[in-house]
PDB file of N, CA and C in Angstrom:
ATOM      1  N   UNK A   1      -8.833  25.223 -31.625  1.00  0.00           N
ATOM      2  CA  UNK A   1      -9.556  23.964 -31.595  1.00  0.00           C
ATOM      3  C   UNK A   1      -9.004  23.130 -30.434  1.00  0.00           C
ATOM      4  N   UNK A   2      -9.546  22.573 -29.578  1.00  0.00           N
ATOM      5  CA  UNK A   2      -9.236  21.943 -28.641  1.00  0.00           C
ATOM      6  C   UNK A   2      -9.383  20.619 -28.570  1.00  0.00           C
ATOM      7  N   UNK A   3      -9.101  19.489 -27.809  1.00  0.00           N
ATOM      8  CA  UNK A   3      -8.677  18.068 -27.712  1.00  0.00           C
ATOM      9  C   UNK A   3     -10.222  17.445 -28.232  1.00  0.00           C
ATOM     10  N   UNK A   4     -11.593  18.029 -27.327  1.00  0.00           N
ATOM     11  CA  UNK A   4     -12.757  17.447 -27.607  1.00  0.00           C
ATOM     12  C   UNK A   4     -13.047  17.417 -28.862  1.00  0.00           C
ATOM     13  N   UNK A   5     -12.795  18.925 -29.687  1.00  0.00           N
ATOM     14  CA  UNK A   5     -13.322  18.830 -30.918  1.00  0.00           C
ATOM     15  C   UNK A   5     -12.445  17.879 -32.213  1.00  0.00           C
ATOM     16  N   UNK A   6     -11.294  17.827 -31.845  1.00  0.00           N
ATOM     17  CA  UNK A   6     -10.518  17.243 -33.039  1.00  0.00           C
ATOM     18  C   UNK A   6     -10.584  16.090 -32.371  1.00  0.00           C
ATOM     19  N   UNK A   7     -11.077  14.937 -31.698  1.00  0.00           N
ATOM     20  CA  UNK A   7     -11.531  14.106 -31.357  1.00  0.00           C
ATOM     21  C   UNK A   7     -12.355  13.489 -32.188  1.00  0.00           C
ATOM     22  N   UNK A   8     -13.580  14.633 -32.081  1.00  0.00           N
ATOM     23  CA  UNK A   8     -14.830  14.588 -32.554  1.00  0.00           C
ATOM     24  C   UNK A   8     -14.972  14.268 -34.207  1.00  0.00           C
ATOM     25  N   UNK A   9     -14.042  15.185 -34.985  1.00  0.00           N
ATOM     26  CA  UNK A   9     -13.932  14.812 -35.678  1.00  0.00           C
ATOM     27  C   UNK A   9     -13.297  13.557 -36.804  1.00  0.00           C
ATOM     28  N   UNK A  10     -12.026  13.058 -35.621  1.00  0.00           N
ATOM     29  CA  UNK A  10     -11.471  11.922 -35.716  1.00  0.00           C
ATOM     30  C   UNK A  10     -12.627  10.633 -35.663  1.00  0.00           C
ATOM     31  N   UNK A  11     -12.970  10.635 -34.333  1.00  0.00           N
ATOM     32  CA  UNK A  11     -14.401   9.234 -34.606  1.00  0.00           C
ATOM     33  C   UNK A  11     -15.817  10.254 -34.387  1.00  0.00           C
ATOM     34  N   UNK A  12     -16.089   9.999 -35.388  1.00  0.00           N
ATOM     35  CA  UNK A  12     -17.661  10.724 -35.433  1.00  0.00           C
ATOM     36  C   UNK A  12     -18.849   9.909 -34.780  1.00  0.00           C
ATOM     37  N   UNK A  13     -18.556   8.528 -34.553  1.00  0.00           N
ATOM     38  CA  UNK A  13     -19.556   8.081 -34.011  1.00  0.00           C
ATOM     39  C   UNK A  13     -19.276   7.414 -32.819  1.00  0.00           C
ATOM     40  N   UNK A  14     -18.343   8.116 -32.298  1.00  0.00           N
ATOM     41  CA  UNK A  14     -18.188   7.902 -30.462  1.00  0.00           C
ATOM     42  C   UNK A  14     -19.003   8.455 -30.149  1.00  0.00           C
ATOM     43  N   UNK A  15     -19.613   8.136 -28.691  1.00  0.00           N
ATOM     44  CA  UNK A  15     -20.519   8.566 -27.845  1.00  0.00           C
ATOM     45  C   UNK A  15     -19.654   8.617 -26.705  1.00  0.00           C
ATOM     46  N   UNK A  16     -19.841   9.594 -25.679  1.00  0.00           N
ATOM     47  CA  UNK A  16     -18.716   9.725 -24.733  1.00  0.00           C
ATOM     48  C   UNK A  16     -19.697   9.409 -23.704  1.00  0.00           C
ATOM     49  N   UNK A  17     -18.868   8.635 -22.549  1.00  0.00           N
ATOM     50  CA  UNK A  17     -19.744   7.894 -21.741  1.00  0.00           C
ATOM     51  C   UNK A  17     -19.335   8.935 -20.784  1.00  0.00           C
ATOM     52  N   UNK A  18     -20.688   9.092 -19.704  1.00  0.00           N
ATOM     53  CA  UNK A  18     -20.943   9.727 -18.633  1.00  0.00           C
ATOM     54  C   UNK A  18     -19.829   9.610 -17.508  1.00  0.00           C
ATOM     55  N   UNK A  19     -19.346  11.044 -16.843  1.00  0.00           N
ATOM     56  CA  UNK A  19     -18.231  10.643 -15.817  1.00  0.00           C
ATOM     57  C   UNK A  19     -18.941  10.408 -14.770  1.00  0.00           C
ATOM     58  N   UNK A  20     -19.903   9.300 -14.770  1.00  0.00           N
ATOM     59  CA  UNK A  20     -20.807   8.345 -13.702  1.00  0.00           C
ATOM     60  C   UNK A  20     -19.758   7.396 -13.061  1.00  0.00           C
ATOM     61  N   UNK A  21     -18.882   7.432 -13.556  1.00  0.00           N
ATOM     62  CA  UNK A  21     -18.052   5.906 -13.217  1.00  0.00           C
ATOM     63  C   UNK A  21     -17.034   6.139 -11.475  1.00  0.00           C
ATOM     64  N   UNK A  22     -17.167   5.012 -11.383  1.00  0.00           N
ATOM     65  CA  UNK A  22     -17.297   4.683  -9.712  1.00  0.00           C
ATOM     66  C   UNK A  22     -15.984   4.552  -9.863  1.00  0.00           C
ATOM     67  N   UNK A  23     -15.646   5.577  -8.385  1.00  0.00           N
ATOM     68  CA  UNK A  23     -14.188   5.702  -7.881  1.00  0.00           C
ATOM     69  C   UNK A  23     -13.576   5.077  -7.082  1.00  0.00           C
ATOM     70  N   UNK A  24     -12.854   4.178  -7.334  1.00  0.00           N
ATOM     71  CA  UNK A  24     -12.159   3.449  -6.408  1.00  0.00           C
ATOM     72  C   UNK A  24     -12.250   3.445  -5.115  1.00  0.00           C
ATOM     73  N   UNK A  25     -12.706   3.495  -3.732  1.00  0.00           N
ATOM     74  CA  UNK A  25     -12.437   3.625  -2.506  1.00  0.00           C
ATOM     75  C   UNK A  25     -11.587   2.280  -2.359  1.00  0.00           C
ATOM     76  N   UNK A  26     -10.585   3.150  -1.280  1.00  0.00           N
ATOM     77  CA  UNK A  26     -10.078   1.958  -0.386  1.00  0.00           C
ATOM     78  C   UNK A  26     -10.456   1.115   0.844  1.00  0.00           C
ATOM     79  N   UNK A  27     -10.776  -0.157   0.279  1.00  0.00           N
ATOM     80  CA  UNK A  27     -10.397  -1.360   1.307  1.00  0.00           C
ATOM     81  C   UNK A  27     -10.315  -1.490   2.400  1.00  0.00           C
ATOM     82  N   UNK A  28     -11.209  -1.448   3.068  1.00  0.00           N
ATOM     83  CA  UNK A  28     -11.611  -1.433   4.562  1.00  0.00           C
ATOM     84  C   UNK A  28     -10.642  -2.956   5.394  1.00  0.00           C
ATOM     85  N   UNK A  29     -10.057  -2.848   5.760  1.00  0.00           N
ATOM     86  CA  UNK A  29      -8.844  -3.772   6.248  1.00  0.00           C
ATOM     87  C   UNK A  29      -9.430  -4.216   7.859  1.00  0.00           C
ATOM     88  N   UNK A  30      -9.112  -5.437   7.719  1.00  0.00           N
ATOM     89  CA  UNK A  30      -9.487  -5.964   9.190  1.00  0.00           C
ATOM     90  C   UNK A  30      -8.280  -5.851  10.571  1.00  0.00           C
ATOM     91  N   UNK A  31      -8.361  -5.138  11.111  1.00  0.00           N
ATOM     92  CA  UNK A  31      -7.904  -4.537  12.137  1.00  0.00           C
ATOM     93  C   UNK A  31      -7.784  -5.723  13.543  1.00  0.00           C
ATOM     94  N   UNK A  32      -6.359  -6.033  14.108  1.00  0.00           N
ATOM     95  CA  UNK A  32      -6.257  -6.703  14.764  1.00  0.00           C
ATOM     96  C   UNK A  32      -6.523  -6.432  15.978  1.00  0.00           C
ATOM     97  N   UNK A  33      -6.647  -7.079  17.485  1.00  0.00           N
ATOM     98  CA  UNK A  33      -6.039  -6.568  19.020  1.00  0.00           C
ATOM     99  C   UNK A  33      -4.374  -6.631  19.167  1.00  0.00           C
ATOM    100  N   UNK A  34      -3.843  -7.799  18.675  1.00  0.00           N
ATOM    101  CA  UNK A  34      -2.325  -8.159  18.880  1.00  0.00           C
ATOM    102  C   UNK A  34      -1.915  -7.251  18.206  1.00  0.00           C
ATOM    103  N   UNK A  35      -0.375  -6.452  18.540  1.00  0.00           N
ATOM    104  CA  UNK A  35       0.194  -5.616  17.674  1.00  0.00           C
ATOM    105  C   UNK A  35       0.590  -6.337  16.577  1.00  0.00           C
ATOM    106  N   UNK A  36       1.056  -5.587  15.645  1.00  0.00           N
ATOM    107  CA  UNK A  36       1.747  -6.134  14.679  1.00  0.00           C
ATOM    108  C   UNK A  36       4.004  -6.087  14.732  1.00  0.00           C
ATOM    109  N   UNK A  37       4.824  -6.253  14.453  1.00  0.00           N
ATOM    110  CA  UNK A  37       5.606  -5.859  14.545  1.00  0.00           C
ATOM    111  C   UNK A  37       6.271  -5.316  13.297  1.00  0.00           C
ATOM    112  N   UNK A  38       6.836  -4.352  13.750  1.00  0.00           N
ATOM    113  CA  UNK A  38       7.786  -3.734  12.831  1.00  0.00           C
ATOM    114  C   UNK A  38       9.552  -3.804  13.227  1.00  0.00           C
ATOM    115  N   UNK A  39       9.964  -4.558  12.699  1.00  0.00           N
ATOM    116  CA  UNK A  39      11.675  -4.399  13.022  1.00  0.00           C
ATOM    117  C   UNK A  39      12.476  -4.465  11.834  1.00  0.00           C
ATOM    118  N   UNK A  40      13.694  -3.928  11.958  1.00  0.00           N
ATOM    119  CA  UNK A  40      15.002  -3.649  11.242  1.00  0.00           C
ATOM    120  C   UNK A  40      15.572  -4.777  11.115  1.00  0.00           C
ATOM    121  N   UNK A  41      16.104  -5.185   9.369  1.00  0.00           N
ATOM    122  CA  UNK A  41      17.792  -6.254   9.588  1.00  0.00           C
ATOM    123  C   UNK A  41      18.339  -5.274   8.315  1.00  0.00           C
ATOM    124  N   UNK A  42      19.208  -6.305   8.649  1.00  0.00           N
ATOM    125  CA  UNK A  42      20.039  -5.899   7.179  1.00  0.00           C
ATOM    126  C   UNK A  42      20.287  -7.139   6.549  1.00  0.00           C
ATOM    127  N   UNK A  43      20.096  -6.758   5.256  1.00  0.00           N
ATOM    128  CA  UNK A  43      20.025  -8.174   4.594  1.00  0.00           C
ATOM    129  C   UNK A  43      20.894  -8.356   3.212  1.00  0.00           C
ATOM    130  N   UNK A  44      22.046  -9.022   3.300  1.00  0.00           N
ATOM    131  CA  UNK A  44      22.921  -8.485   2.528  1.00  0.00           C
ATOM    132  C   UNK A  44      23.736  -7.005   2.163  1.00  0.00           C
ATOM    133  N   UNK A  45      23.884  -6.902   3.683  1.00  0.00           N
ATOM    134  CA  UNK A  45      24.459  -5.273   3.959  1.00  0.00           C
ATOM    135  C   UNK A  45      23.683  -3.845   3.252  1.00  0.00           C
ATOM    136  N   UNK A  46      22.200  -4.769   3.001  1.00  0.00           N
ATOM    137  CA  UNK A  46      21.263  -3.495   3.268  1.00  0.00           C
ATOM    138  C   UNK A  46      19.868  -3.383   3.869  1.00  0.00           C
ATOM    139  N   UNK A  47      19.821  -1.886   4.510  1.00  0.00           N
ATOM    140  CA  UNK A  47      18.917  -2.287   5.152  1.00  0.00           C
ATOM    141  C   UNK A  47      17.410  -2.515   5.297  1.00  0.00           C
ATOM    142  N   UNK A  48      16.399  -3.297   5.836  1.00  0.00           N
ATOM    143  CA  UNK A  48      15.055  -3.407   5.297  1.00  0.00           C
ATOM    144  C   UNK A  48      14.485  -3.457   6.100  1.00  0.00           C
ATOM    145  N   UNK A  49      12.912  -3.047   6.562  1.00  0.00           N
ATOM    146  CA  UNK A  49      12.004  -2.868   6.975  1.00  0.00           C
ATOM    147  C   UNK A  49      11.126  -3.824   7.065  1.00  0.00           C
ATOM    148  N   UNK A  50      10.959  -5.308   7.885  1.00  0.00           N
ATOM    149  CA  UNK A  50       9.969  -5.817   8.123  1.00  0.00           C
ATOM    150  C   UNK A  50       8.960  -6.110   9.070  1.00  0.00           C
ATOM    151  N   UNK A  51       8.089  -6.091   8.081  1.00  0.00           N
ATOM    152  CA  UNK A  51       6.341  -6.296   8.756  1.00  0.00           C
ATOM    153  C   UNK A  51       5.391  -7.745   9.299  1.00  0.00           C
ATOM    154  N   UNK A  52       5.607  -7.553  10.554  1.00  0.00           N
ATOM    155  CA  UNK A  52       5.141  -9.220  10.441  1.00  0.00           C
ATOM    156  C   UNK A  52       3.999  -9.383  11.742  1.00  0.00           C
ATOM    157  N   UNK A  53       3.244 -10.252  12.194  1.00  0.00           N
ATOM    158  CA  UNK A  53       1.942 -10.869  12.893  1.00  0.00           C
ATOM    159  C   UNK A  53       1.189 -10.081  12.505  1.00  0.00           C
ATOM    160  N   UNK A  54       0.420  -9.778  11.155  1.00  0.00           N
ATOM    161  CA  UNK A  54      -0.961 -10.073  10.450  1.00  0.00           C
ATOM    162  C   UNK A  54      -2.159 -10.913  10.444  1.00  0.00           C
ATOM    163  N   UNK A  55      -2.757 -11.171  11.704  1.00  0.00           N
ATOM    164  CA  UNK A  55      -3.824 -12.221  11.866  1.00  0.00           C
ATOM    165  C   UNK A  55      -4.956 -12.463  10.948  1.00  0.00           C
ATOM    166  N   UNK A  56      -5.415 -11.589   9.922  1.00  0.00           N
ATOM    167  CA  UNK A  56      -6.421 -10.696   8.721  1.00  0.00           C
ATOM    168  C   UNK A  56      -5.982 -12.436   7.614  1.00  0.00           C
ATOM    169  N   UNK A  57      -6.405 -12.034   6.518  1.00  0.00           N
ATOM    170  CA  UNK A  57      -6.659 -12.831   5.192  1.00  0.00           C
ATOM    171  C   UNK A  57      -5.498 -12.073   4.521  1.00  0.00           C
ATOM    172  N   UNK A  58      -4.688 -13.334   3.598  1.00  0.00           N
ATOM    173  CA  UNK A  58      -3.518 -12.695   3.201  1.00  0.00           C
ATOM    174  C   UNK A  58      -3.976 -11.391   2.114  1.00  0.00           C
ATOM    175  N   UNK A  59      -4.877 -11.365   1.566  1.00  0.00           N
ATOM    176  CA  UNK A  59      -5.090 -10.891   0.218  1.00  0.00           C
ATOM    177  C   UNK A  59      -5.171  -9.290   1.285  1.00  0.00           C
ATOM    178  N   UNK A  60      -5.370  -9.125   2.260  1.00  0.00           N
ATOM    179  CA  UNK A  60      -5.525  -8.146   3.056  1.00  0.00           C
ATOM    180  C   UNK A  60      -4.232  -7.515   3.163  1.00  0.00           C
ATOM    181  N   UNK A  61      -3.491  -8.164   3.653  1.00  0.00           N
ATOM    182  CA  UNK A  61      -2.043  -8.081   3.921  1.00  0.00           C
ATOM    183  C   UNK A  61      -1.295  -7.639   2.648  1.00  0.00           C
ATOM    184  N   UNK A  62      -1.604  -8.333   1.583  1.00  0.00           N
ATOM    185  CA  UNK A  62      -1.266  -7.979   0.129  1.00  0.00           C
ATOM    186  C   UNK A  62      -1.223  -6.379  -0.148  1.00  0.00           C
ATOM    187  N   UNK A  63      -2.953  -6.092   0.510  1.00  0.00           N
ATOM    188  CA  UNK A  63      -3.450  -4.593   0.300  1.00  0.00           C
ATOM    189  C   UNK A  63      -2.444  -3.686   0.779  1.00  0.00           C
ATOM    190  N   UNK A  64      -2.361  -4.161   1.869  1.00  0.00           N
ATOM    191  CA  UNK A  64      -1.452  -3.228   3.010  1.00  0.00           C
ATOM    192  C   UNK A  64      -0.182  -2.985   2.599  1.00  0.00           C
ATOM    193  N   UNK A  65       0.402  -4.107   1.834  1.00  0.00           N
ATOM    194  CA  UNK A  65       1.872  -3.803   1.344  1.00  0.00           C
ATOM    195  C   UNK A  65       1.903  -2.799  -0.156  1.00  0.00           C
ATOM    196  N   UNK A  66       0.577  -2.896  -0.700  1.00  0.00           N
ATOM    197  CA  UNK A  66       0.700  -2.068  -1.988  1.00  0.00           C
ATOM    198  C   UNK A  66       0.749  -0.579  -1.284  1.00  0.00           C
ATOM    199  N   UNK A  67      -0.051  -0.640  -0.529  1.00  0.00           N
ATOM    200  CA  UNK A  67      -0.037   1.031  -0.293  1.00  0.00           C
ATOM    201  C   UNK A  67       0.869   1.215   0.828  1.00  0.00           C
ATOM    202  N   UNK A  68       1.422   0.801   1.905  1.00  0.00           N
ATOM    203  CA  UNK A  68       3.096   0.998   2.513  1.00  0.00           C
ATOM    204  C   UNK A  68       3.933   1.568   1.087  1.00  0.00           C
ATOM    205  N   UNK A  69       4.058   0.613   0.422  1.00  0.00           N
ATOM    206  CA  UNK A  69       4.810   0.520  -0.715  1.00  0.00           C
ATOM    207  C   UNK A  69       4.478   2.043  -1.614  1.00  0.00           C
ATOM    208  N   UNK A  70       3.368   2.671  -2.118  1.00  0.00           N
ATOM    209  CA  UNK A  70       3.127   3.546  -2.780  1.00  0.00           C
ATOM    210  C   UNK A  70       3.339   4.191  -1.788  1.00  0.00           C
ATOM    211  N   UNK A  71       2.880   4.991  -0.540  1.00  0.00           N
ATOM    212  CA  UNK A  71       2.935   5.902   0.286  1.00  0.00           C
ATOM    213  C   UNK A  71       4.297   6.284   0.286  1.00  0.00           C
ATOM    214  N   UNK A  72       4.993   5.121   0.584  1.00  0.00           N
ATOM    215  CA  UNK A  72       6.687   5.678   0.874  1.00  0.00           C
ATOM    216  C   UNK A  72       7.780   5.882  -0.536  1.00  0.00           C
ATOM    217  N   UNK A  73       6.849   4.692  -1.242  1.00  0.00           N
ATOM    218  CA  UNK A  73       7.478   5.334  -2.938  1.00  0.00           C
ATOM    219  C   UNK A  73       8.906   4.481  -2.692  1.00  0.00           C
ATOM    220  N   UNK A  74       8.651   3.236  -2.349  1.00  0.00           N
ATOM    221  CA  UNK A  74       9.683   2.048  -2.162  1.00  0.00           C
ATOM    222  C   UNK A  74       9.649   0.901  -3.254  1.00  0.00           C
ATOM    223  N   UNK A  75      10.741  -0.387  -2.356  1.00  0.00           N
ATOM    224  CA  UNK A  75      10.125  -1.340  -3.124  1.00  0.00           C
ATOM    225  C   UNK A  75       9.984  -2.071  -2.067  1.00  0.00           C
ATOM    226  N   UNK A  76       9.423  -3.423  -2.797  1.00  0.00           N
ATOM    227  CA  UNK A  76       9.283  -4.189  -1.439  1.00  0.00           C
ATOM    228  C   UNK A  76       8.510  -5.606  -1.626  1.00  0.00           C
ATOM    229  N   UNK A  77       8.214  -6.462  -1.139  1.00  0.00           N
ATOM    230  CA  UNK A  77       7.606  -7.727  -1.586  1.00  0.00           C
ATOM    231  C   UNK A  77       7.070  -8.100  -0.120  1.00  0.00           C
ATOM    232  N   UNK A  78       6.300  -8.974  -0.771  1.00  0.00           N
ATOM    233  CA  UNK A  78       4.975  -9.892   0.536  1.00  0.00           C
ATOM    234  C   UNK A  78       5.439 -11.405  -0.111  1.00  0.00           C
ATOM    235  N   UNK A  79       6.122 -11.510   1.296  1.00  0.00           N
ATOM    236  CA  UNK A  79       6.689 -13.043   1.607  1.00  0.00           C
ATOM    237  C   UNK A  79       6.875 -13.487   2.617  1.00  0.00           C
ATOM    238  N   UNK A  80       6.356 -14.659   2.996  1.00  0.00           N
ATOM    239  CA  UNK A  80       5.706 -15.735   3.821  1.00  0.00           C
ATOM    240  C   UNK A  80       5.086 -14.885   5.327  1.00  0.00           C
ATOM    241  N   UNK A  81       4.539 -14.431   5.238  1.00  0.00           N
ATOM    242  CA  UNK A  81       3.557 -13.911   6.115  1.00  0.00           C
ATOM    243  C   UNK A  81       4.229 -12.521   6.359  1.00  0.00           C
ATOM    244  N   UNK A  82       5.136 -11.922   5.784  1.00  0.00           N
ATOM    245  CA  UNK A  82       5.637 -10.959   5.899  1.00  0.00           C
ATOM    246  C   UNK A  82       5.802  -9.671   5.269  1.00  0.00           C
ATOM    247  N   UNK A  83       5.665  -8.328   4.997  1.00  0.00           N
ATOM    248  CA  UNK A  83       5.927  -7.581   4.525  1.00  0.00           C
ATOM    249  C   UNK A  83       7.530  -6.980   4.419  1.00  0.00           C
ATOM    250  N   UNK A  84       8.248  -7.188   3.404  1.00  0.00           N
ATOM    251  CA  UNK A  84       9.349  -6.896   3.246  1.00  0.00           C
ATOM    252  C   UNK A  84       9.932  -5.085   2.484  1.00  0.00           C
ATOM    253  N   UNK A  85       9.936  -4.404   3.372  1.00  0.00           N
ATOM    254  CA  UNK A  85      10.224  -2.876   2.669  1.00  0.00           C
ATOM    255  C   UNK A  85      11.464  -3.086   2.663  1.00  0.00           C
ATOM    256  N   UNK A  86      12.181  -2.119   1.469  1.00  0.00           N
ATOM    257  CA  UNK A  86      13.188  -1.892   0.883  1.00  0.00           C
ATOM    258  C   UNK A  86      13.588  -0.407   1.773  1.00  0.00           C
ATOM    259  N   UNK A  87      15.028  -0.267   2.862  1.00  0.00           N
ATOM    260  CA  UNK A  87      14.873   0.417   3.560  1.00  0.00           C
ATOM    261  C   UNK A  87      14.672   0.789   4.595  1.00  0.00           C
ATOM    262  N   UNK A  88      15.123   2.004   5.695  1.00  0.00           N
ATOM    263  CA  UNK A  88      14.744   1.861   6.868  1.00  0.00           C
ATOM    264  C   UNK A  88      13.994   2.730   6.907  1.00  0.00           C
ATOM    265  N   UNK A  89      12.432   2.018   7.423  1.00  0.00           N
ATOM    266  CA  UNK A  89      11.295   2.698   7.069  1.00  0.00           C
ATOM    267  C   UNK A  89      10.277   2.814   8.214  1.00  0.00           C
ATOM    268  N   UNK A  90      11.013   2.591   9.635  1.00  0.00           N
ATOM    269  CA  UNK A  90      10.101   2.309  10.873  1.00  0.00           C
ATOM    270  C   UNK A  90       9.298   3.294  11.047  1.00  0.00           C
ATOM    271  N   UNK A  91       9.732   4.668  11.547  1.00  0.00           N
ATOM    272  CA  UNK A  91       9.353   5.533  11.955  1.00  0.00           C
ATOM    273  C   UNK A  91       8.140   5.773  10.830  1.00  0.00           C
ATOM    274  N   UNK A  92       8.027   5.859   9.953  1.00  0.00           N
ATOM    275  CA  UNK A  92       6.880   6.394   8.852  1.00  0.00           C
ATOM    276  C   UNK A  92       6.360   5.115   9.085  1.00  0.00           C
ATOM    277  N   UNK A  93       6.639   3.804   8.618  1.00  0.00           N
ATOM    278  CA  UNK A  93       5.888   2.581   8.383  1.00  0.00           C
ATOM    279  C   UNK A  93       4.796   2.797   9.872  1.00  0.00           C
ATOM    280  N   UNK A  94       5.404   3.269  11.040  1.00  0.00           N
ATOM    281  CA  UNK A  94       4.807   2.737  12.268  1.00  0.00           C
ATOM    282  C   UNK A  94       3.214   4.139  12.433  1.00  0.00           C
ATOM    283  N   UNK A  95       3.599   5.102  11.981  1.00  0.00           N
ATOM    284  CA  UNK A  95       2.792   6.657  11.770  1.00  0.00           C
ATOM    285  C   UNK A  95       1.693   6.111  10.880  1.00  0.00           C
ATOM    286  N   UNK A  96       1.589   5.587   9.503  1.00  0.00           N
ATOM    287  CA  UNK A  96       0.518   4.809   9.084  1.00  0.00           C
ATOM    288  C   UNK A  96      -0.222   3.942   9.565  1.00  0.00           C
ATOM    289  N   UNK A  97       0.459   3.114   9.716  1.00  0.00           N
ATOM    290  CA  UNK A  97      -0.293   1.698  10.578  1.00  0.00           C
ATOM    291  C   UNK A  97      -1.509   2.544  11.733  1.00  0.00           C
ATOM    292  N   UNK A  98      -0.788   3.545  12.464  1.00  0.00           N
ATOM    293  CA  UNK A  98      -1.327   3.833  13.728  1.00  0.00           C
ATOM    294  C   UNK A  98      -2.285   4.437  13.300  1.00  0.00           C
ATOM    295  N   UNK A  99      -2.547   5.299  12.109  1.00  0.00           N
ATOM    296  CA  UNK A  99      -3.554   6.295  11.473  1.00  0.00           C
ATOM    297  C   UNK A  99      -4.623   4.978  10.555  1.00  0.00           C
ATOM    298  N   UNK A 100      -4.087   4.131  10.592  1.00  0.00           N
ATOM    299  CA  UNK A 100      -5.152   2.859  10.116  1.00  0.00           C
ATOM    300  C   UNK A 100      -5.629   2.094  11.097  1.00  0.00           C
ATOM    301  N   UNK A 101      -5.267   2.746  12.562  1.00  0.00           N
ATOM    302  CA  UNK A 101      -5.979   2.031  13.567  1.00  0.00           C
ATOM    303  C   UNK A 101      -4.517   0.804  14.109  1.00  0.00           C
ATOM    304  N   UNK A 102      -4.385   0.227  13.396  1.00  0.00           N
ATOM    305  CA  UNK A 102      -3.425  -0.986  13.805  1.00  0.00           C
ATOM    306  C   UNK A 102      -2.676  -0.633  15.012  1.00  0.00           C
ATOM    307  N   UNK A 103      -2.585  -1.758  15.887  1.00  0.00           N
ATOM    308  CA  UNK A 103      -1.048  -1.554  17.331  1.00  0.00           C
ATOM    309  C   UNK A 103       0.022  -2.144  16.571  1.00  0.00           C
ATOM    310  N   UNK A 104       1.167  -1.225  16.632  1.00  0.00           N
ATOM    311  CA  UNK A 104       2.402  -1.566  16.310  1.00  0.00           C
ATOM    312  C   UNK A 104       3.573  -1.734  17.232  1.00  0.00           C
ATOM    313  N   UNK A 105       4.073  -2.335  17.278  1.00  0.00           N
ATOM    314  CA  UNK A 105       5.753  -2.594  18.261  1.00  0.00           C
ATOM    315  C   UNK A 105       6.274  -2.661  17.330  1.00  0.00           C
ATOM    316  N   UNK A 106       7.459  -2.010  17.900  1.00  0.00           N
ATOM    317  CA  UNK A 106       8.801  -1.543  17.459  1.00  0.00           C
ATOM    318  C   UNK A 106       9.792  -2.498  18.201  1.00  0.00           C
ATOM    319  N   UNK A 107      10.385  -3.505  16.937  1.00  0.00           N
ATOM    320  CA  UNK A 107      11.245  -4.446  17.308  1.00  0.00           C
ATOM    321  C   UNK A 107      12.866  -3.967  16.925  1.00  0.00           C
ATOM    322  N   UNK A 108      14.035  -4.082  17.868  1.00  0.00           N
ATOM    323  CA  UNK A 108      15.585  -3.964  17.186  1.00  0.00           C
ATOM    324  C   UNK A 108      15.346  -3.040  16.941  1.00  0.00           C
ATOM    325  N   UNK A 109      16.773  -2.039  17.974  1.00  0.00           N
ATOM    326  CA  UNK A 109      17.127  -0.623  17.889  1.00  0.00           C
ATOM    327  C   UNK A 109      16.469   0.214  18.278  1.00  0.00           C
TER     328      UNK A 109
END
């Protein structure tokens, strides 16, 4: 007996809704001319990855840090116009951006 049928018999008067349901696409992001920068500190003797001149709508910028953030499997926060990665994350951070179209400079080191 498998998952559908002992289901079935659990609620008898479910109706199972159609796998019609709309798949997420991602967020078409507004793409600057000015690069953006990417540079290194250390911040409290560790080191982090920030993202900064975003000319776009913050909620855009927001986007951009969730998926930096999932892609690299970090942590990280969006504060004051900035993307803050957990980490030294240039080299990959800068390989995305460029595959999303964005100009990036590479600031420090």
């Amino acid at each position: 007996m498998d998952l559908q049928e002992q289901l079935k018999k659990l609620f008898p008067d479910h109706e199972v809704a159609p796998d019609d349901e709309p798949i997420a696409e991602e967020k078409e992001l507004w793409v600057q001319s000015e690069p953006m920068i990417c540079k290194f500190e250390k911040r409290k003797g560790k080191p982090t990855t920030i993202i900064e001149g975003y000319t776009g709508s913050d909620d855009d910028f927001k986007i951009l840090a969730k998926e930096l953030k999932t892609k690299l499997s970090v942590g990280g926060t969006f504060k004051d116009d900035a993307i803050i990665i957990q980490g030294d994350y240039r080299d990959k951070i800068m390989e995305i951006l460029k595959n999303k179209g964005f100009k990036v400079k590479r600031v420090g080191g």
